[in-house]
Protein backbone atom coordinates (compact mmCIF):
# COMPACT_ATOMS: atom_id res chain seq x y z
CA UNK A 1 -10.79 -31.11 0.52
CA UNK A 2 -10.79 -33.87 -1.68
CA UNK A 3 -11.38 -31.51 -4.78
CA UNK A 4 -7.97 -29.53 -3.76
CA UNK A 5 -6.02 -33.14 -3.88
CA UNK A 6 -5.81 -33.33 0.20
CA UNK A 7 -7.94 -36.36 0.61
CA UNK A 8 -6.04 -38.64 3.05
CA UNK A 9 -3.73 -36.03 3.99
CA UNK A 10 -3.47 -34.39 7.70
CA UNK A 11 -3.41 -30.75 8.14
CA UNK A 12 -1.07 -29.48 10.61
CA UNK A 13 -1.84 -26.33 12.09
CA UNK A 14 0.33 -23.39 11.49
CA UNK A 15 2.20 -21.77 14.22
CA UNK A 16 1.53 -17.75 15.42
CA UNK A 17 4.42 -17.03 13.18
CA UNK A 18 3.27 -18.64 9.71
CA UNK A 19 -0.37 -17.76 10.43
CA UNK A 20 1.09 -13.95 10.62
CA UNK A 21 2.57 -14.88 7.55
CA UNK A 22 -0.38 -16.04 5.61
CA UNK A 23 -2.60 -12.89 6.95
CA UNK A 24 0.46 -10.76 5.28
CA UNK A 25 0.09 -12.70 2.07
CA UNK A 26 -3.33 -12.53 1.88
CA UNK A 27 -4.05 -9.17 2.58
CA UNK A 28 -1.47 -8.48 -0.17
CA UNK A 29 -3.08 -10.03 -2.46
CA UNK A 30 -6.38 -10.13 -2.08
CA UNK A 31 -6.53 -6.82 -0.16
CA UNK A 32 -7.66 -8.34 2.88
CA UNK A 33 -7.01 -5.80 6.26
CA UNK A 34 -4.23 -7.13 8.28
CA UNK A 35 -2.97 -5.10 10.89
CA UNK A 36 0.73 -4.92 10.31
CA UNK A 37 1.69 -4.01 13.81
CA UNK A 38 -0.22 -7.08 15.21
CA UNK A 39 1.27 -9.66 12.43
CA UNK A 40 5.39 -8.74 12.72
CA UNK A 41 5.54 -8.87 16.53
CA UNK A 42 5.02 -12.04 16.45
CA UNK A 43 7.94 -13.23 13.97
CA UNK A 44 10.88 -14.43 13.95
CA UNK A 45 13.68 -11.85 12.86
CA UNK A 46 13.85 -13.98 9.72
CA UNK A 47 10.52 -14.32 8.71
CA UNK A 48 9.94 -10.29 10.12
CA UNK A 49 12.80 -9.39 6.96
CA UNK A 50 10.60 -11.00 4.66
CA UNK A 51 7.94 -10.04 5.31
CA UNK A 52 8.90 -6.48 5.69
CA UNK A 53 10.48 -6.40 2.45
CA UNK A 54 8.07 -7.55 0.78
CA UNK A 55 5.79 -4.87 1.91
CA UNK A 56 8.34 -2.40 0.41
CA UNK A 57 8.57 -4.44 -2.66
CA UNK A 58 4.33 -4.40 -2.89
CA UNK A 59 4.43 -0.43 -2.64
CA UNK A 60 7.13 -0.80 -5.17
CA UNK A 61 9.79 0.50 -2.71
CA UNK A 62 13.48 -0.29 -3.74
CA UNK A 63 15.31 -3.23 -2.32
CA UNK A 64 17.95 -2.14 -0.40
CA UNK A 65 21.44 -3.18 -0.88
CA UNK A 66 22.45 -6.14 0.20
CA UNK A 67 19.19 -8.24 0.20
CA UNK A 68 18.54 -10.99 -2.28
CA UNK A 69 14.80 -10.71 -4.30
């Protein structure tokens, strides 16, 4: 840890709804398997916009009107 400039630091475990949110981002980007169904249901209506649209944006879907990028 030390090497990635946490020495010292405490790690606070993420809730349900950021460690759905990680699993998202990772599987998007390093093509990990996530199971979509699993990872939304447990977000906030917030964090379950974001996420969703930027699963459209990924499969280069467009944005729909009204949402900021």
């Amino acid at each position: 840890m030390a090497s990635l400039g946490l020495a010292g630091r405490s790690l606070v475990r993420p809730r349900r709804g950021e460690r759905a949110v990680l699993r998202i981002a990772a599987s998007m980007s390093g093509g990990i398997p996530v199971d979509l169904r699993d990872a939304l249901t447990g977000l906030d209506p917030v964090n379950r916009g974001l996420a969703t649209t930027a699963v459209a944006h990924s499969a280069g879907l467009p944005t729909l009107e009204g949402e900021s990028t």
